[in-house]
N, C-alpha and C. Protein backbone atom coordinates (compact mmCIF):
# COMPACT_ATOMS: atom_id res chain seq x y z
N UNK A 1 142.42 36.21 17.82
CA UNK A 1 141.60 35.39 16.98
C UNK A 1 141.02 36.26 15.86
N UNK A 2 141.53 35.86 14.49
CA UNK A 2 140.29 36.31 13.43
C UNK A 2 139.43 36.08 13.35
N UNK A 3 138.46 37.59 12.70
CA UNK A 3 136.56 37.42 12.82
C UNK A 3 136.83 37.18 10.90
N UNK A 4 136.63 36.22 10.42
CA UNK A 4 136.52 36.07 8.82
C UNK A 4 134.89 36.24 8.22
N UNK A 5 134.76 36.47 7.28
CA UNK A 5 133.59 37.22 6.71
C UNK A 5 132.69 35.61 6.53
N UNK A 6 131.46 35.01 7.31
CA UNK A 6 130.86 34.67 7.51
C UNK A 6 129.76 34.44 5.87
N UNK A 7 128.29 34.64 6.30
CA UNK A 7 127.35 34.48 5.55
C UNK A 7 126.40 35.55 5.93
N UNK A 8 125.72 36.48 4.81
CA UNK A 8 124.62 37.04 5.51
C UNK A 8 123.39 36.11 6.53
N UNK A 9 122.77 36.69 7.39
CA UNK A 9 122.72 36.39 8.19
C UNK A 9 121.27 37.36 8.87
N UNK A 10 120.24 36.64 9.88
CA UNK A 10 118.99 37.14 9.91
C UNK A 10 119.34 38.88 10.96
N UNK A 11 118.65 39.59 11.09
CA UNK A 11 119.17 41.10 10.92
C UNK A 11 119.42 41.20 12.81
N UNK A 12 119.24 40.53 13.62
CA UNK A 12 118.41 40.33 14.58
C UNK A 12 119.70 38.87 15.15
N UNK A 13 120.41 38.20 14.33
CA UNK A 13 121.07 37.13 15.22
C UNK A 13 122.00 37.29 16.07
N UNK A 14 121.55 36.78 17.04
CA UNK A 14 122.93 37.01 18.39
C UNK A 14 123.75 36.26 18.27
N UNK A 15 124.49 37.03 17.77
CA UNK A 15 126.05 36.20 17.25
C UNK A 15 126.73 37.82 16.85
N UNK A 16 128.33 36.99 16.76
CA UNK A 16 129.18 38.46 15.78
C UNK A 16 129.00 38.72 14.87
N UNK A 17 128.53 39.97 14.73
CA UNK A 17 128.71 40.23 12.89
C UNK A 17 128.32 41.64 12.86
N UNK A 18 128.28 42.07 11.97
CA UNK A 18 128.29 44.01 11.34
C UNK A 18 127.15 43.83 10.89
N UNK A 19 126.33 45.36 10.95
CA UNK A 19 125.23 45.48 10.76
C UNK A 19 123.82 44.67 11.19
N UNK A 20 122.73 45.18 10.61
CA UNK A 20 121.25 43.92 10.96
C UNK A 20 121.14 45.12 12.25
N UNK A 21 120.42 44.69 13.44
CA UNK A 21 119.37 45.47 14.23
C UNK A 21 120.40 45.42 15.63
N UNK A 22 120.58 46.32 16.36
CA UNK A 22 121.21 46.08 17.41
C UNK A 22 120.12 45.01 18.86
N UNK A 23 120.79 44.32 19.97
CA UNK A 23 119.72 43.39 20.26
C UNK A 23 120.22 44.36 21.89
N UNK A 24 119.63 45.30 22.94
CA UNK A 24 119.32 45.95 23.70
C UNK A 24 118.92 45.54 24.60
N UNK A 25 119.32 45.96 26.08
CA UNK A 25 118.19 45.63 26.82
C UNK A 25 117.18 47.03 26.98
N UNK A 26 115.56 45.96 27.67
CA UNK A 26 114.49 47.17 28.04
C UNK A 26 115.04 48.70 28.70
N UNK A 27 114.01 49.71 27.66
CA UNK A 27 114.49 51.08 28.20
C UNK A 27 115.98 51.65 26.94
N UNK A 28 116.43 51.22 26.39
CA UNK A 28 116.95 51.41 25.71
C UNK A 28 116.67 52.93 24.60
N UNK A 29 117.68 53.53 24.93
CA UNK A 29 117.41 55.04 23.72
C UNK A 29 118.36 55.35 22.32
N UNK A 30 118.08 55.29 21.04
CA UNK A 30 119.01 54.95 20.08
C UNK A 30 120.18 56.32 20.47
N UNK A 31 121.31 56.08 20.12
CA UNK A 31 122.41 57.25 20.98
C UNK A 31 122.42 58.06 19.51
N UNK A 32 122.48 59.26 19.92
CA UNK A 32 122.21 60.41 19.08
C UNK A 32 124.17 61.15 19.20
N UNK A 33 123.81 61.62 17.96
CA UNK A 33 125.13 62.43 17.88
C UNK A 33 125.18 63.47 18.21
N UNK A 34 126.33 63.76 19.58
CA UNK A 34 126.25 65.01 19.90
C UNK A 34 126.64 66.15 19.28
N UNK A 35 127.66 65.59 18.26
CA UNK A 35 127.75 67.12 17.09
C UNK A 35 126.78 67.46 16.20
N UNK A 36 125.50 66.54 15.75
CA UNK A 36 124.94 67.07 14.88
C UNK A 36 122.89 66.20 15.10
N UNK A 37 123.21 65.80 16.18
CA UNK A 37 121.85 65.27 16.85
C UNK A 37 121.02 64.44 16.15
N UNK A 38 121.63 63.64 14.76
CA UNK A 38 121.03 62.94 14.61
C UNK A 38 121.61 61.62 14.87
N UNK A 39 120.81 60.26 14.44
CA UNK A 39 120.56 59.30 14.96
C UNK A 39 121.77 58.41 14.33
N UNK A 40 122.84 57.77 15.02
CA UNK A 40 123.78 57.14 14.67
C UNK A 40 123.87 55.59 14.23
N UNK A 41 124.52 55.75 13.20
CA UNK A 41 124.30 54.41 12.24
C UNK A 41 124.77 53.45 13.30
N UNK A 42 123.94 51.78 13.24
CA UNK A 42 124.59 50.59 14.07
C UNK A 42 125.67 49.97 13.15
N UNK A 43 126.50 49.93 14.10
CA UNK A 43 127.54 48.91 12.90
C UNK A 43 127.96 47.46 13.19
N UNK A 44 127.97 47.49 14.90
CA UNK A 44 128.31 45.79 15.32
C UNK A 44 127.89 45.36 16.56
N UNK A 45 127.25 44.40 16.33
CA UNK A 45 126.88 43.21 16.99
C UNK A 45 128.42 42.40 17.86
N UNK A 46 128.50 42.24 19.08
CA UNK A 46 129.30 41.62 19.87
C UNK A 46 129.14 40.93 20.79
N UNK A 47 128.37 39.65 20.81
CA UNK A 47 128.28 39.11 22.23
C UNK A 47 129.51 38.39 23.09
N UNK A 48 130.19 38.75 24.05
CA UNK A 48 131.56 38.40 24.12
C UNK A 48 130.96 37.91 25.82
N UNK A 49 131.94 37.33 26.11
CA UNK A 49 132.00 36.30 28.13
C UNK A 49 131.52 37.35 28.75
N UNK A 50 131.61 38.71 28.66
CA UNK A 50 131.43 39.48 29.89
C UNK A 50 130.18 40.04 29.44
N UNK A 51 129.54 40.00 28.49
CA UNK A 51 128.49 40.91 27.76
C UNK A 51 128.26 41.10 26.41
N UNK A 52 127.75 42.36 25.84
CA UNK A 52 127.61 42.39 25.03
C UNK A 52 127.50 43.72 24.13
N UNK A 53 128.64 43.76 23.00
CA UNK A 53 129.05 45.74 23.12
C UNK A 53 128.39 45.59 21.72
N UNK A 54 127.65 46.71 21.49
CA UNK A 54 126.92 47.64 20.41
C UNK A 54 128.04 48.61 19.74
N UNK A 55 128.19 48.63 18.56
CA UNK A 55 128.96 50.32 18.00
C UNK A 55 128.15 50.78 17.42
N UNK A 56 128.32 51.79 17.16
CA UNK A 56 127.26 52.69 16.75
C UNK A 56 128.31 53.80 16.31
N UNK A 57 128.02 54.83 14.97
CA UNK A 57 128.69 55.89 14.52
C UNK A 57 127.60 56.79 13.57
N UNK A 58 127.88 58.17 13.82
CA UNK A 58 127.50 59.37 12.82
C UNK A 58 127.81 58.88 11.56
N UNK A 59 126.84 58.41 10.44
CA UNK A 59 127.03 58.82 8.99
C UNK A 59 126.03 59.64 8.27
N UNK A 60 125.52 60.54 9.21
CA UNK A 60 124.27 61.56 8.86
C UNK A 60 125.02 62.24 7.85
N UNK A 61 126.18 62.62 7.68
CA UNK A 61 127.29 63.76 6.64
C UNK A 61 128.17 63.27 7.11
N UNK A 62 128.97 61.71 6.47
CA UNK A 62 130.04 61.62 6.54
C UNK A 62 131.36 62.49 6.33
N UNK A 63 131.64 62.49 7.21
CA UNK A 63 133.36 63.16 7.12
C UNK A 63 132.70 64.77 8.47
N UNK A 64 132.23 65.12 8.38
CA UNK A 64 131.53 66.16 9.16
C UNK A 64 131.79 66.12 10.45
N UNK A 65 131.18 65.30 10.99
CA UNK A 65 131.30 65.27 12.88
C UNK A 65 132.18 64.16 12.87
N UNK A 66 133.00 64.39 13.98
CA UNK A 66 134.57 64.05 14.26
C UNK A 66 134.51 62.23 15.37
N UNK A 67 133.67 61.63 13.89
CA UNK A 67 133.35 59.77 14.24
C UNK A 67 134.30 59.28 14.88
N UNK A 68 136.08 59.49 14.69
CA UNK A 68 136.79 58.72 14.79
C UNK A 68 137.16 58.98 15.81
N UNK A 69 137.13 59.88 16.80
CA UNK A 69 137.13 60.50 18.18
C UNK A 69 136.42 59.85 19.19
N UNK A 70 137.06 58.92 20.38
CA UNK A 70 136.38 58.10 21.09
C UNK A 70 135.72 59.04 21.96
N UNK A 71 135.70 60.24 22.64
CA UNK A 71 135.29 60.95 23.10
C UNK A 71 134.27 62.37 22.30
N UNK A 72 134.18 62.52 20.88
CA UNK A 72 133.63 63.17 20.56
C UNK A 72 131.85 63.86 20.81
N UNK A 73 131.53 62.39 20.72
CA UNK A 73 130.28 62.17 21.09
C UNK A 73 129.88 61.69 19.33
N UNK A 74 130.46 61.70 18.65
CA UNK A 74 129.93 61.32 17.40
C UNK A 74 130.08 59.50 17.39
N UNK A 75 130.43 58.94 18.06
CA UNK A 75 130.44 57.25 18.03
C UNK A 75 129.76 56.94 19.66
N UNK A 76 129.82 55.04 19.83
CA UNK A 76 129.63 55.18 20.90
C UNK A 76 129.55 53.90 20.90
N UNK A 77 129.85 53.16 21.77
CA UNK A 77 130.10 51.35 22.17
C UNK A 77 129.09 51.34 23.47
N UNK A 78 128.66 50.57 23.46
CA UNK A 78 127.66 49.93 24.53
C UNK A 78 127.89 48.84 24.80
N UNK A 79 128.20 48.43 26.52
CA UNK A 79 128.45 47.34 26.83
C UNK A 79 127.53 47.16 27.53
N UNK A 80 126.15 46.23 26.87
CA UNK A 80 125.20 45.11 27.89
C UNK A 80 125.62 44.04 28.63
N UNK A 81 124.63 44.33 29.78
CA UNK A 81 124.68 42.78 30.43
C UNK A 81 123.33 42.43 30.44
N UNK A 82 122.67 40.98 30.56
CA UNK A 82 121.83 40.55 30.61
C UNK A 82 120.66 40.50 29.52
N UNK A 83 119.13 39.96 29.64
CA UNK A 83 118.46 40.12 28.99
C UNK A 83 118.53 41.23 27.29
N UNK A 84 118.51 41.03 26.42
CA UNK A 84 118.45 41.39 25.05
C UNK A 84 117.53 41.45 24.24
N UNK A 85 117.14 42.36 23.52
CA UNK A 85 116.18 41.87 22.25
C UNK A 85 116.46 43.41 21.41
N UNK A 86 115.45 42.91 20.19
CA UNK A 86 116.10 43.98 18.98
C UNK A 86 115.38 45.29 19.63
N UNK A 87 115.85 46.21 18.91
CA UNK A 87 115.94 47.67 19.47
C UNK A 87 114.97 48.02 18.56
N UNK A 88 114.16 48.89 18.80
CA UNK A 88 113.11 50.23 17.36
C UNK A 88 114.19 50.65 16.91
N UNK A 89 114.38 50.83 15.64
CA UNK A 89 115.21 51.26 14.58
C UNK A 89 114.43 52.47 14.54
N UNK A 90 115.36 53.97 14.57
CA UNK A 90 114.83 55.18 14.06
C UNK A 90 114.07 55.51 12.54
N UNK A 91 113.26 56.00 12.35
CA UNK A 91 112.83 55.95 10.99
C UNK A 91 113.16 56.85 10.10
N UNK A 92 114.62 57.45 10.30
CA UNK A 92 114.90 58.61 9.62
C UNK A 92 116.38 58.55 10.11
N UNK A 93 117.10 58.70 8.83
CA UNK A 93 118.46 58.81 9.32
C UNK A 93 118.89 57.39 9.22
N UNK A 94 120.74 58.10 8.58
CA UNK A 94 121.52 56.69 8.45
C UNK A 94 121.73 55.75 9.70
N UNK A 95 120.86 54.72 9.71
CA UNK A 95 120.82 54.33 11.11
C UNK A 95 121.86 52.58 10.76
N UNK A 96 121.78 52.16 9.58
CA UNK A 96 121.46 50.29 9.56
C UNK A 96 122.24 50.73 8.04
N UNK A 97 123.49 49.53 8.31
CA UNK A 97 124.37 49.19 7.35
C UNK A 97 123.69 48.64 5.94
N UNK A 98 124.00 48.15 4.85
CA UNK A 98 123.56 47.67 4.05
C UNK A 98 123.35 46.30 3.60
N UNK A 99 124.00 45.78 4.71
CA UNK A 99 123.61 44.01 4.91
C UNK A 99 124.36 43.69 6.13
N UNK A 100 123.72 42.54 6.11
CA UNK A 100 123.90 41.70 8.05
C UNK A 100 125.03 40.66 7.23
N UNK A 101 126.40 40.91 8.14
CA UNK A 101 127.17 40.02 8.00
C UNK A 101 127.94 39.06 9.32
N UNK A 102 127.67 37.55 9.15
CA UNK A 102 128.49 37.12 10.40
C UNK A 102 129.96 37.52 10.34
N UNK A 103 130.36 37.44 11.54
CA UNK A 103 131.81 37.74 12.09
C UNK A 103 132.32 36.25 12.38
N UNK A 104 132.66 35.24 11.80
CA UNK A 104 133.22 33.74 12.31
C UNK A 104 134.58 33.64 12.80
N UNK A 105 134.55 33.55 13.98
CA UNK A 105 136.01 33.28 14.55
C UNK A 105 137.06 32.73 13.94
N UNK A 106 138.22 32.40 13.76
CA UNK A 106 139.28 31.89 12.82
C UNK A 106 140.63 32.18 13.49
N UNK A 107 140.89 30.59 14.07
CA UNK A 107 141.86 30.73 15.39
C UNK A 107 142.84 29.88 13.81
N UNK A 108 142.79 29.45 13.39
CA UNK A 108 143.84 28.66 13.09
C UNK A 108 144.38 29.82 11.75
N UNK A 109 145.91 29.17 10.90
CA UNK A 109 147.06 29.94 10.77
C UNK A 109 146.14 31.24 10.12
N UNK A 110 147.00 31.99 9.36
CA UNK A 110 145.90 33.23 9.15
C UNK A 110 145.17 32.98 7.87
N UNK A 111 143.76 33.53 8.29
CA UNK A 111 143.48 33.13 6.42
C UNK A 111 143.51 34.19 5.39
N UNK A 112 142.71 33.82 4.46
CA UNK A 112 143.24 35.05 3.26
C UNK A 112 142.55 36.43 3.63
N UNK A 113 143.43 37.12 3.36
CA UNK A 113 143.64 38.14 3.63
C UNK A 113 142.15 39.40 3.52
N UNK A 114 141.38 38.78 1.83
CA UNK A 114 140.35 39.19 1.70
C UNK A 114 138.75 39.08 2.61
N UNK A 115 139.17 37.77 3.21
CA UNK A 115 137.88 37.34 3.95
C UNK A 115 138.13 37.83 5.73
N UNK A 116 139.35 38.56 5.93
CA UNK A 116 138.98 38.87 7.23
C UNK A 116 138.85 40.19 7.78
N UNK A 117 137.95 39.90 8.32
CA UNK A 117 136.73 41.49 8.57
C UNK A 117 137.08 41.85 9.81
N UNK A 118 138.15 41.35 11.28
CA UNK A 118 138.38 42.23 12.01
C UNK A 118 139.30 40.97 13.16
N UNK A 119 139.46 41.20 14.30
CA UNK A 119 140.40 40.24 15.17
C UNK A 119 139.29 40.64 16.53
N UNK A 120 139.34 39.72 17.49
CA UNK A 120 139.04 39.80 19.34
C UNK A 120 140.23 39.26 20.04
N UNK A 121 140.51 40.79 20.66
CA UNK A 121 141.06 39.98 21.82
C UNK A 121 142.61 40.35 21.18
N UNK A 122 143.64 40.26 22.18
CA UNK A 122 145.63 40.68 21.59
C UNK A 122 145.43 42.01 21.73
N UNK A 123 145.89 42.71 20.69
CA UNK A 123 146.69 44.06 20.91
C UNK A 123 146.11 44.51 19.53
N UNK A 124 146.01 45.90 19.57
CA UNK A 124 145.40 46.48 18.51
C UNK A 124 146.67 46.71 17.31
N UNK A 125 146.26 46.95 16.32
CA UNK A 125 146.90 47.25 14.89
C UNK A 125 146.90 48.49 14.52
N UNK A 126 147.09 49.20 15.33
CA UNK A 126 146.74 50.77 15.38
C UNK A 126 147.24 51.30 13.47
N UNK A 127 147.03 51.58 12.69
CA UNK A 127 146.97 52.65 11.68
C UNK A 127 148.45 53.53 11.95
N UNK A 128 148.06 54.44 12.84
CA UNK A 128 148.43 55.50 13.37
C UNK A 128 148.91 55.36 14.38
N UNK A 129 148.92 56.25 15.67
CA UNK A 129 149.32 56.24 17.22
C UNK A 129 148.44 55.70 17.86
N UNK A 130 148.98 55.26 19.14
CA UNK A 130 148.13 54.62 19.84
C UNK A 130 146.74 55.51 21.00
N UNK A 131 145.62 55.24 20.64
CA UNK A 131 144.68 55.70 21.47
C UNK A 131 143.55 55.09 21.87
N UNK A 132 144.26 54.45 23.14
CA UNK A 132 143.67 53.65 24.15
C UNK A 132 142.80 54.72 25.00
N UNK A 133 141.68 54.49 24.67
CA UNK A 133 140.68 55.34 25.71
C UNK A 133 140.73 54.96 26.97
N UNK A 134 140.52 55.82 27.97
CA UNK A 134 140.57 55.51 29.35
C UNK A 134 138.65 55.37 29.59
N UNK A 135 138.46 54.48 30.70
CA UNK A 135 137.40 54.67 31.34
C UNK A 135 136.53 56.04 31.75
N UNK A 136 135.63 56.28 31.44
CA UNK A 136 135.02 57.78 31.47
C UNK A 136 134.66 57.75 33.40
N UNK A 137 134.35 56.34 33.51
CA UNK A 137 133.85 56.13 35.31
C UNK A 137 135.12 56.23 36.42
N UNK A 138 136.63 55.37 36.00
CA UNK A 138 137.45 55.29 36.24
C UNK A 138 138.60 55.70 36.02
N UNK A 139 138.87 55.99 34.72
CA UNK A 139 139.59 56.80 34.63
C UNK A 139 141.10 55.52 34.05
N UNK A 140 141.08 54.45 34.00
CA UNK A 140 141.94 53.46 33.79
C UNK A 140 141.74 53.32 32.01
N UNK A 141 143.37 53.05 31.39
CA UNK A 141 142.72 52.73 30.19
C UNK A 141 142.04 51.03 29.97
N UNK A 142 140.99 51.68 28.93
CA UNK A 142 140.51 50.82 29.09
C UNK A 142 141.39 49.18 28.14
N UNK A 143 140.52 48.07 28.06
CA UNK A 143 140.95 46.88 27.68
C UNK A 143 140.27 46.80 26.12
N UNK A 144 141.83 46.30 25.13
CA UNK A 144 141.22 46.18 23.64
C UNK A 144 140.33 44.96 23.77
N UNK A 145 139.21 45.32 23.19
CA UNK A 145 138.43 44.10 22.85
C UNK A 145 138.04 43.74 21.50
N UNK A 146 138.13 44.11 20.52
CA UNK A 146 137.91 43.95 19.00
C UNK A 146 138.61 44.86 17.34
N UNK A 147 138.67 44.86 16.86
CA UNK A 147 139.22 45.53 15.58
C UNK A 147 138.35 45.37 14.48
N UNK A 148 138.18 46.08 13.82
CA UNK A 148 136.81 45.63 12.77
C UNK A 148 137.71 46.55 11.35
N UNK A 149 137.66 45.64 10.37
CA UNK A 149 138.04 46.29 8.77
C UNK A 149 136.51 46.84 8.51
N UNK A 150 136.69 47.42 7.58
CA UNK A 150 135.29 48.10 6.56
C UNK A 150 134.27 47.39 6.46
N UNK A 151 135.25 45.98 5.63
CA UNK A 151 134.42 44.85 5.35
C UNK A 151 134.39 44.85 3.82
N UNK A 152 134.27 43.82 3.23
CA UNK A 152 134.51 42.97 1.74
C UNK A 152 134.07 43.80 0.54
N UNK A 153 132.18 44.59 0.99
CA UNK A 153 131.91 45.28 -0.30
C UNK A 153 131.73 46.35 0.17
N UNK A 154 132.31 47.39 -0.90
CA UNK A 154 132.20 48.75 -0.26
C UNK A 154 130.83 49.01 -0.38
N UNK A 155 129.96 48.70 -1.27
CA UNK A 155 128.38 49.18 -0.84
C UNK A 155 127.78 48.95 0.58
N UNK A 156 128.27 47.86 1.10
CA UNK A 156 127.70 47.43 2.52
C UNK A 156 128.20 47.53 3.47
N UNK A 157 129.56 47.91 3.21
CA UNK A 157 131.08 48.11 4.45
C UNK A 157 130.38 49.40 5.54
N UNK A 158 131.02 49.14 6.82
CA UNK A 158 131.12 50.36 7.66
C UNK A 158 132.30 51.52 7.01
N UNK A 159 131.66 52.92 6.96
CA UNK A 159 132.57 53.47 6.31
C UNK A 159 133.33 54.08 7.62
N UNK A 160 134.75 53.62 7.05
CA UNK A 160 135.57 54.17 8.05
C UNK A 160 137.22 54.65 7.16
N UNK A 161 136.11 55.91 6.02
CA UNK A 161 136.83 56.85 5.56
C UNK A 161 137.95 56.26 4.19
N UNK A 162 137.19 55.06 4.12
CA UNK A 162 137.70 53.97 3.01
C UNK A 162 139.26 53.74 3.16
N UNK A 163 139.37 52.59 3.62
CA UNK A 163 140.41 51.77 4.23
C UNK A 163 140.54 51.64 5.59
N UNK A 164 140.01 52.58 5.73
CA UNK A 164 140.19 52.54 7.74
C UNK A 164 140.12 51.62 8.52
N UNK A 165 140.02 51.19 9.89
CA UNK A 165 140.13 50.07 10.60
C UNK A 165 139.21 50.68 12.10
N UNK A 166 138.78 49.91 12.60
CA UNK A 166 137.97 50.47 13.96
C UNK A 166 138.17 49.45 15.23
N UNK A 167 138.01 50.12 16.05
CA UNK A 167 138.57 49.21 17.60
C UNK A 167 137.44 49.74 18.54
N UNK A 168 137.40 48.64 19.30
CA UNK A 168 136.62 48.44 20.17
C UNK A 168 137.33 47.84 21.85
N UNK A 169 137.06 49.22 22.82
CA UNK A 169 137.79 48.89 23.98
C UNK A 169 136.57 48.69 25.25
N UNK A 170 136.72 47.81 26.27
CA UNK A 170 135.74 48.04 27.20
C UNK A 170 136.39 48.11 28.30
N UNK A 171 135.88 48.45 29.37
CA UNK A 171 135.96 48.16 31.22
C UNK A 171 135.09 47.72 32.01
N UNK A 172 135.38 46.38 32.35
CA UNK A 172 134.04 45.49 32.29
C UNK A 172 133.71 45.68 33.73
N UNK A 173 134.49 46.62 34.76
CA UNK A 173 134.57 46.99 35.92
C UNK A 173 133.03 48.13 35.86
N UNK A 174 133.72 48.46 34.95
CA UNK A 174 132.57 49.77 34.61
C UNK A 174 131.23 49.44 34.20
N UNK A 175 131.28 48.11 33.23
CA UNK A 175 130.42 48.24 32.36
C UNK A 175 130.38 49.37 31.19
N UNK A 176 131.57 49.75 30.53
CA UNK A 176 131.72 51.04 29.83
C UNK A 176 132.24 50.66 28.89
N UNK A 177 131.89 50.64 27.39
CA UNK A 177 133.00 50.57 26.25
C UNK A 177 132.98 51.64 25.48
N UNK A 178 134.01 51.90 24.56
CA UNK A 178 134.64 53.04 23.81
C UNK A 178 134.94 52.14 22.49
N UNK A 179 135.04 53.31 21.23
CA UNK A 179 135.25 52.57 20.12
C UNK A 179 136.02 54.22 19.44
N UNK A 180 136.74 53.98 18.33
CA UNK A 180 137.63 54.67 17.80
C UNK A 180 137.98 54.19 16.29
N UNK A 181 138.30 54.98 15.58
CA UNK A 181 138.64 54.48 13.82
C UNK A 181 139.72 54.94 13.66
N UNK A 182 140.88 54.42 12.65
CA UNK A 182 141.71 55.60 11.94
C UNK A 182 141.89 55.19 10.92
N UNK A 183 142.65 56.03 10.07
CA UNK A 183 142.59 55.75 8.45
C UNK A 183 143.76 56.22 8.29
């Protein structure tokens, strides 16, 4: 299914879409980058049947710490269950995209080409080679769950090295998701 580029949208709505405030459960700690310890930009909102996955990526010095690496420690997918609400936004550091955009589903034939911002669900569109992260708990690879483009304006897009594409995998066994870019 295509996610087509929606309407901005309040920063905070539980629904699909890029950027706006990530929605957390209590106890929640913003995930820090382990190559360079600061505070990692939010990029998507996902409430999907099993939960609900967060991405998150290093743009403290883009191109610097190694984002596109599902294991680097420079990205990081979060798969919630239950109870939600918006998170404290760090007050320092590229944390929050440049506008809240919905993600609107778009099952029927494909649409234009310009308005679609990413797919759920099928088989990934890999760029490059394929790198299906395995479970960090289990050790199984894990299951594609999303694909995300840049997005429409480059002032507000997730940068993913301009043109790039990003995926989103979970293990709902685990409760564990992984996310990855390539360009």
């Amino acid at each position: 299914m295509f996610l087509v580029h929606g309407e901005e949208i309040a920063a905070d709505a539980p629904v699909l879409r890029t950027g706006g405030v990530p929605l957390v459960p209590a106890g929640f700690t913003w995930p820090l980058c382990r190559e360079c310890g600061e505070a990692m930009q939010f990029l998507a909102h996902l409430p999907l049947d099993f939960g609900t996955v967060a991405v998150f990526m290093c743009q403290d010095d883009p191109g610097m710490c190694d984002c596109w690496d599902a294991v680097s420690g420079a990205n990081r997918a979060c798969l919630f269950t239950g109870p939600l609400s918006a998170a404290v936004v760090p007050a320092e550091g590229e944390t929050l995209l440049g506008a809240v955009t919905a993600l609107r589903p778009h099952s029927d034939d494909e649409p234009a080409e310009e308005s679609v911002l990413g797919k759920l669900g099928g088989e990934p569109e890999w760029w490059q080679n394929d790198e299906t992260p395995v479970c960090p708990s289990c050790t199984t690879p894990m299951t594609f769950t999303a694909q995300l483009e840049e997005g429409h304006d480059h002032t507000t897009a997730i940068n993913f090295g301009g043109g790039g594409r990003g995926y989103v995998f979970h293990c709902q066994a685990c409760e564990e998701a992984a996310f990855v870019w390539q360009r």
